[in-house]
PDB file of N, CA and C in Angstrom:
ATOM      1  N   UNK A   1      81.214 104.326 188.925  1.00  0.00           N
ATOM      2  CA  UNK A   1      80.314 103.185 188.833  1.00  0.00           C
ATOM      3  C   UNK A   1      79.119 103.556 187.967  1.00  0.00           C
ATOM      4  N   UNK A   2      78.823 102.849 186.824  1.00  0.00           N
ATOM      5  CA  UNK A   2      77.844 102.971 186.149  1.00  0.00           C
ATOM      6  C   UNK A   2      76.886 101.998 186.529  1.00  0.00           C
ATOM      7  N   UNK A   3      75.614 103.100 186.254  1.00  0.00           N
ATOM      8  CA  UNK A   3      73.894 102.964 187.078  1.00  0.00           C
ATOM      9  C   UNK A   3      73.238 102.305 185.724  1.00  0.00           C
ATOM     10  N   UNK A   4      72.535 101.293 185.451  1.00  0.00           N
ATOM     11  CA  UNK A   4      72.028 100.939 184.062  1.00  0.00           C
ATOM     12  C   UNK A   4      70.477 101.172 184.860  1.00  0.00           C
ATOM     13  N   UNK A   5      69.712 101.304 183.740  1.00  0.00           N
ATOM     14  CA  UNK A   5      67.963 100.986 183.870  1.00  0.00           C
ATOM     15  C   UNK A   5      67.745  99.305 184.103  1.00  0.00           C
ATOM     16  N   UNK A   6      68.368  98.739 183.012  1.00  0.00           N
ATOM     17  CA  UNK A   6      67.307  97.238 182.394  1.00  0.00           C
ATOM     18  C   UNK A   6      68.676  96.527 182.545  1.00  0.00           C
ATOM     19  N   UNK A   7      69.033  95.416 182.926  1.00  0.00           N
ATOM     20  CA  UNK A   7      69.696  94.313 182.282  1.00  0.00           C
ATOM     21  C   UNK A   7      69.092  93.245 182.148  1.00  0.00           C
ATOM     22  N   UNK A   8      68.959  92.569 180.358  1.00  0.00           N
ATOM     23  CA  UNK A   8      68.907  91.380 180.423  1.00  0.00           C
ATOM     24  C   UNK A   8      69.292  89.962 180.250  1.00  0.00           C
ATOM     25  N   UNK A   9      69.191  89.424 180.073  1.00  0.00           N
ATOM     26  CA  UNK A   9      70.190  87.748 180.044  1.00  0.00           C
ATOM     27  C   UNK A   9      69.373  87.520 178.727  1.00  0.00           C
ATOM     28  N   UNK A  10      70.327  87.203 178.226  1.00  0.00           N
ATOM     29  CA  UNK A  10      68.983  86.573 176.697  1.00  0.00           C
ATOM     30  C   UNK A  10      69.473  85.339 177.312  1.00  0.00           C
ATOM     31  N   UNK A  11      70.390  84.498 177.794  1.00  0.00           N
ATOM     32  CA  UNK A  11      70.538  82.937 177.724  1.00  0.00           C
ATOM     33  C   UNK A  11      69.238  82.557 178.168  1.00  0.00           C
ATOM     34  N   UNK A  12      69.008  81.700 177.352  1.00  0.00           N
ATOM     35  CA  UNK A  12      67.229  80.775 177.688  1.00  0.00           C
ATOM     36  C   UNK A  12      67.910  79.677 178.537  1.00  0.00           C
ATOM     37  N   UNK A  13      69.211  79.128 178.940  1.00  0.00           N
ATOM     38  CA  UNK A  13      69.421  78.596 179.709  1.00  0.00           C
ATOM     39  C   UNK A  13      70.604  79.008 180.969  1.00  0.00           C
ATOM     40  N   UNK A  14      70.384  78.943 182.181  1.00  0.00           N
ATOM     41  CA  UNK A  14      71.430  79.506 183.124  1.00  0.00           C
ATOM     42  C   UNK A  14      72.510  79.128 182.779  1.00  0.00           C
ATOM     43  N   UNK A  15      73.550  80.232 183.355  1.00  0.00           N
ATOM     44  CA  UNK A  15      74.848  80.233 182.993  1.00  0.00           C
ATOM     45  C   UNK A  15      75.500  81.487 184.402  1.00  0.00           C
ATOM     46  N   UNK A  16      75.913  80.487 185.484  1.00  0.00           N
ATOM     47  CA  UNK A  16      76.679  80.779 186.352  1.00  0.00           C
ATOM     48  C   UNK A  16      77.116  82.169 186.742  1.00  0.00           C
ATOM     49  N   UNK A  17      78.049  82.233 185.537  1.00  0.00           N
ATOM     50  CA  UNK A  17      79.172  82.816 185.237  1.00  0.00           C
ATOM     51  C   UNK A  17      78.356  84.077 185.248  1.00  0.00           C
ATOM     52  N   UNK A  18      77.517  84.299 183.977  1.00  0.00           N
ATOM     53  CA  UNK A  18      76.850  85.535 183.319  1.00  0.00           C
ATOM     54  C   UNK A  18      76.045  85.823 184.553  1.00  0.00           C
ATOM     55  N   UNK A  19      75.489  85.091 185.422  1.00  0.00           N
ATOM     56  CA  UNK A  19      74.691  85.373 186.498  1.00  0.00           C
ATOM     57  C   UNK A  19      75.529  85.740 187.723  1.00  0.00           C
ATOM     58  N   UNK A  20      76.700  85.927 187.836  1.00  0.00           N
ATOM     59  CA  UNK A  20      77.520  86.944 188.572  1.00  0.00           C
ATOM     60  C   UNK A  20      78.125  87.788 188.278  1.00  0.00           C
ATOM     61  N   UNK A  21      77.997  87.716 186.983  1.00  0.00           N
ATOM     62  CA  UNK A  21      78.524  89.334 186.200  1.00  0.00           C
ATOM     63  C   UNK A  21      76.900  90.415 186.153  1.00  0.00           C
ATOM     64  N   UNK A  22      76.108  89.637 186.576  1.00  0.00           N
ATOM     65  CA  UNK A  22      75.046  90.786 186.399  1.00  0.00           C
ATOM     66  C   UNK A  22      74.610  90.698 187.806  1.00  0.00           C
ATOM     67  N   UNK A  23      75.243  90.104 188.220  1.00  0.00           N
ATOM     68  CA  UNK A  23      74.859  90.217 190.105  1.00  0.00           C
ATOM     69  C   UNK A  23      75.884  91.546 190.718  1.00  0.00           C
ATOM     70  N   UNK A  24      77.082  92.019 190.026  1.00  0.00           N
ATOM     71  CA  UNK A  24      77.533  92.686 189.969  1.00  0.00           C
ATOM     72  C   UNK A  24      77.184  94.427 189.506  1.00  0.00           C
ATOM     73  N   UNK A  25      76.318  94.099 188.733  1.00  0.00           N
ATOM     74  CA  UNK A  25      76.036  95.525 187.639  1.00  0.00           C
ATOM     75  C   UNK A  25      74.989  96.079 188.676  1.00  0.00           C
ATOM     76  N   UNK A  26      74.958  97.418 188.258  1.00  0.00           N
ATOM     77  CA  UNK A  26      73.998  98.090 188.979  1.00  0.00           C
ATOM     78  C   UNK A  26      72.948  98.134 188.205  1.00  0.00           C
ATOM     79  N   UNK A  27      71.418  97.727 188.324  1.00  0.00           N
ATOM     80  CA  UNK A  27      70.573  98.165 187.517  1.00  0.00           C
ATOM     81  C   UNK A  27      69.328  97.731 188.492  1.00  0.00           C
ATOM     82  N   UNK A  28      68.012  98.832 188.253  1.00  0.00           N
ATOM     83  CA  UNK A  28      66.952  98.351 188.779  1.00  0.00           C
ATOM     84  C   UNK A  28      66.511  97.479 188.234  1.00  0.00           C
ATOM     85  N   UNK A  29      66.482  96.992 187.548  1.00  0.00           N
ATOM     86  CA  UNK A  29      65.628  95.953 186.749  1.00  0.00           C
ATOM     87  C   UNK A  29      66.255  94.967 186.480  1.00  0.00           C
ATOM     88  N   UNK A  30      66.501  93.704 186.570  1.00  0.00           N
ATOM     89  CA  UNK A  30      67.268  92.529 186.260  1.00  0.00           C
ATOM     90  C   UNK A  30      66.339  91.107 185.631  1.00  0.00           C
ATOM     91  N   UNK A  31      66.648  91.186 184.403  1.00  0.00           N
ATOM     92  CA  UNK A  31      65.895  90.335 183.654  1.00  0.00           C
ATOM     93  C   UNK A  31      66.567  88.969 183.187  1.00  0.00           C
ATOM     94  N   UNK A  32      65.956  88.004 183.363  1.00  0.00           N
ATOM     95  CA  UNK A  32      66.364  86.292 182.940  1.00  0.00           C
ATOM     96  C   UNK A  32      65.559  85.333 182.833  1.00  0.00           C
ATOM     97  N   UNK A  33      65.717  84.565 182.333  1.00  0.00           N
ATOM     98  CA  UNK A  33      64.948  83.237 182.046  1.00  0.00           C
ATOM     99  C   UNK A  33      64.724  83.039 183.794  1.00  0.00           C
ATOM    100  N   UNK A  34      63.387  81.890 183.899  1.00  0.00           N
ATOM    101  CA  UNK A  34      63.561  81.220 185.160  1.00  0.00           C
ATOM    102  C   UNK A  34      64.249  79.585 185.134  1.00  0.00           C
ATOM    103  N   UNK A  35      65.007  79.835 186.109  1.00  0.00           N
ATOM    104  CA  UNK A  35      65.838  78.959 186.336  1.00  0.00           C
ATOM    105  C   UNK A  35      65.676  78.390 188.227  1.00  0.00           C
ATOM    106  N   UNK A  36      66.559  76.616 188.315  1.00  0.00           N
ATOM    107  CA  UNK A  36      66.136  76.707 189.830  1.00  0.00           C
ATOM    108  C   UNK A  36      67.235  77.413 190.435  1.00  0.00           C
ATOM    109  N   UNK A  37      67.520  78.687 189.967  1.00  0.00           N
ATOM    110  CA  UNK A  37      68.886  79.692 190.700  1.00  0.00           C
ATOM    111  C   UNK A  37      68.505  81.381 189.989  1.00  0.00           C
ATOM    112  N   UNK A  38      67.538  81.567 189.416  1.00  0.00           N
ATOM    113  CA  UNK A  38      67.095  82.521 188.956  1.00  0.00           C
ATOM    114  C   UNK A  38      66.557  83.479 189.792  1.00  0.00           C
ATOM    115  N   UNK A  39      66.046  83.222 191.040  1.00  0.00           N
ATOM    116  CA  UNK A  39      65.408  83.804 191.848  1.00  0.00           C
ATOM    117  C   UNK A  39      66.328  84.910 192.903  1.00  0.00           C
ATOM    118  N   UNK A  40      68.271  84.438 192.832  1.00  0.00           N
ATOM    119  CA  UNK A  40      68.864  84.834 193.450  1.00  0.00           C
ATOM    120  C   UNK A  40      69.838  85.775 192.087  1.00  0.00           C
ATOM    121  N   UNK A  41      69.226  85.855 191.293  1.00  0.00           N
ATOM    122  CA  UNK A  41      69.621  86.504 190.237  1.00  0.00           C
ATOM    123  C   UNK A  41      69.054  87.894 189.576  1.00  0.00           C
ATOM    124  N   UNK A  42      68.070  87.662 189.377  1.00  0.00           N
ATOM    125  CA  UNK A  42      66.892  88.367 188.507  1.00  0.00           C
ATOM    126  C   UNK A  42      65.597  88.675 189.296  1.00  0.00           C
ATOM    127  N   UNK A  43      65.347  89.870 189.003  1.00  0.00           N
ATOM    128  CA  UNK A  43      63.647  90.712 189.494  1.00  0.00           C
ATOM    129  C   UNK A  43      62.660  89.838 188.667  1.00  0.00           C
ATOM    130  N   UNK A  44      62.939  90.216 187.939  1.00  0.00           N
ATOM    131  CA  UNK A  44      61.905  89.784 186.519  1.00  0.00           C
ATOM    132  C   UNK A  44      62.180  88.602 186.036  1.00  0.00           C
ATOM    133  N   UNK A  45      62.075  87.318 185.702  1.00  0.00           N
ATOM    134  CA  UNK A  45      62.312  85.864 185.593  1.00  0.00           C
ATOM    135  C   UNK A  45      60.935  85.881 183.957  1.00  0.00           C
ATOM    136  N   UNK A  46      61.357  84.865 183.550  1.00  0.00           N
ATOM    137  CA  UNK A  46      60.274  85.181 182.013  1.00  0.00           C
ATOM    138  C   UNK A  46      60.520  83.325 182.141  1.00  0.00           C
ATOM    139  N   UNK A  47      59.070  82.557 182.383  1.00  0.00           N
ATOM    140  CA  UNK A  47      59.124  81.270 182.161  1.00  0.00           C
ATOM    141  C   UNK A  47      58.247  80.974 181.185  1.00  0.00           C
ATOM    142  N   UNK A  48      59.638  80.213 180.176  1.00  0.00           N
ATOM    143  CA  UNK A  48      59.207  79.341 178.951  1.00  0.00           C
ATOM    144  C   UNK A  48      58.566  77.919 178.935  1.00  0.00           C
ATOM    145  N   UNK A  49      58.894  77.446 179.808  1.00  0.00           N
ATOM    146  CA  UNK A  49      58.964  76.178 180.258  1.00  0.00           C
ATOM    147  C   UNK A  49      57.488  75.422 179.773  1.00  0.00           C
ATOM    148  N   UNK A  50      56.553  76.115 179.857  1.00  0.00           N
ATOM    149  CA  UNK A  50      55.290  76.115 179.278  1.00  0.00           C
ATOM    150  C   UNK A  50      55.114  75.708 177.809  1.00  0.00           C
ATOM    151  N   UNK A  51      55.683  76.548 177.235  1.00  0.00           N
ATOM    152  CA  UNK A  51      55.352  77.245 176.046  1.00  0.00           C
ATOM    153  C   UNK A  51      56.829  76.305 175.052  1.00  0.00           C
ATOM    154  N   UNK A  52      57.873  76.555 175.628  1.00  0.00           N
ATOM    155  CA  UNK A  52      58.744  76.067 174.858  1.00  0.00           C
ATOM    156  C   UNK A  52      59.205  76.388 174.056  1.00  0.00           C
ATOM    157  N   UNK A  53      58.793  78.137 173.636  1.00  0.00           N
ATOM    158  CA  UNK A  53      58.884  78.503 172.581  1.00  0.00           C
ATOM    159  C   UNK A  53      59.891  79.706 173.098  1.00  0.00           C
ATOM    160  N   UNK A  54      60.983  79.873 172.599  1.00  0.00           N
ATOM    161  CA  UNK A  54      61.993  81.489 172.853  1.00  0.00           C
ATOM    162  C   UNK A  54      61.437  82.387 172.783  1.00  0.00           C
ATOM    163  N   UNK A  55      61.622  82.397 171.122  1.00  0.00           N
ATOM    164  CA  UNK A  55      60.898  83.750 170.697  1.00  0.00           C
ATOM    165  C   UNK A  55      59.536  84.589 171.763  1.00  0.00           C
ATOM    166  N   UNK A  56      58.745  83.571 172.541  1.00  0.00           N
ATOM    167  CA  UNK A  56      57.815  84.388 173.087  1.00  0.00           C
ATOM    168  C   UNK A  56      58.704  84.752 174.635  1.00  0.00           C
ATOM    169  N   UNK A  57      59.428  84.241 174.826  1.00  0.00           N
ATOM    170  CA  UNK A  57      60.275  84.624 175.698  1.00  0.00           C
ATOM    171  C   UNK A  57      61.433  86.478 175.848  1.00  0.00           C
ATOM    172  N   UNK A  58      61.303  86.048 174.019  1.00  0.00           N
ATOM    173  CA  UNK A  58      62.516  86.945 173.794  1.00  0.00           C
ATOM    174  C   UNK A  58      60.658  88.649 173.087  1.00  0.00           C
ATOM    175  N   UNK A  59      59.582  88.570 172.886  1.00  0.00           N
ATOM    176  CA  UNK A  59      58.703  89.279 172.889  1.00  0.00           C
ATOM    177  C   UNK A  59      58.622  89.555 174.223  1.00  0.00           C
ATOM    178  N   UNK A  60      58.467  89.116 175.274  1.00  0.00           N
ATOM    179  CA  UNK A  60      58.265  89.731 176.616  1.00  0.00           C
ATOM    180  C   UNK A  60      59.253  90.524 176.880  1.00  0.00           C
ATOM    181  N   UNK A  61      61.059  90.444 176.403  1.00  0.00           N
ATOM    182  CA  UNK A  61      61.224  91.300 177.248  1.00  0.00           C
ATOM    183  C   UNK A  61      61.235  92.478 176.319  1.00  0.00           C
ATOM    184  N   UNK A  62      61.079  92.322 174.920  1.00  0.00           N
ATOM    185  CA  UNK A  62      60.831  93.551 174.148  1.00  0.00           C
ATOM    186  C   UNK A  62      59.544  94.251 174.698  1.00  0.00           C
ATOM    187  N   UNK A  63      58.461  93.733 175.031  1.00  0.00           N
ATOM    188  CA  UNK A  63      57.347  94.832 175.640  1.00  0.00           C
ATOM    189  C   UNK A  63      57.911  95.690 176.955  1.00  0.00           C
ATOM    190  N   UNK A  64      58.930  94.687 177.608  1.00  0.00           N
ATOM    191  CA  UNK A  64      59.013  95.422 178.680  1.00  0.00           C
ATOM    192  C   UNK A  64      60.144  96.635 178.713  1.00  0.00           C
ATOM    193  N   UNK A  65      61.028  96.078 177.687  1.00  0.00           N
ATOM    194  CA  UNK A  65      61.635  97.173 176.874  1.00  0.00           C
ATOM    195  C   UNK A  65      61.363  98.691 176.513  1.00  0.00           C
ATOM    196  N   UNK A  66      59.585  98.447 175.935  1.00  0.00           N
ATOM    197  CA  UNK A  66      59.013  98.896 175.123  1.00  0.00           C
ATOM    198  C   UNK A  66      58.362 100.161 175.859  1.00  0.00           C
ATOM    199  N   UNK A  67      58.378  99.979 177.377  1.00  0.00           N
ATOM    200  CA  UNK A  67      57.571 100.930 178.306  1.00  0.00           C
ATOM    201  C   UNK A  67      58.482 101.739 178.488  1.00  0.00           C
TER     202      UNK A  67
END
C-alpha cells in the first residue's frame, strides 16, 4: 500500500467518482474544491465561489505545494 503526502483534485467542480478514488488513497493531506459533499472528502477544501476565478484556486494549492 502506497502512503502519498498531498493529494489533489484539480476538478473545480465535484465529481463523485474521483472523490472515491481519493477516499481510497492514503495521504495526509487531501485537497479539493469546496463542494456541498467536499467536507466528506477533503482536509483542505479551496473556495472559489467568491472570487470565481480558478486560477486563484489553482495558486493556493501551489503555495501549499510550495511548503
Amino acid at each position: 500500500l502506497h502512503k502519498f503526502d498531498i493529494i489533489a483534485d484539480l476538478n473545480p467542480k465535484f465529481h463523485l467518482g474521483v472523490a472515491k478514488i481519493i477516499s481510497q488513497l492514503n495521504a495526509d493531506l487531501k485537497i479539493g474544491f469546496e463542494s456541498d459533499f467536499s467536507d466528506w472528502f477533503y482536509n483542505i477544501q479551496l473556495d472559489i465561489s467568491k472570487s470565481g476565478i480558478m486560477e486563484k484556486g489553482f495558486n493556493k494549492i501551489n503555495m501549499i505545494l510550495a511548503q
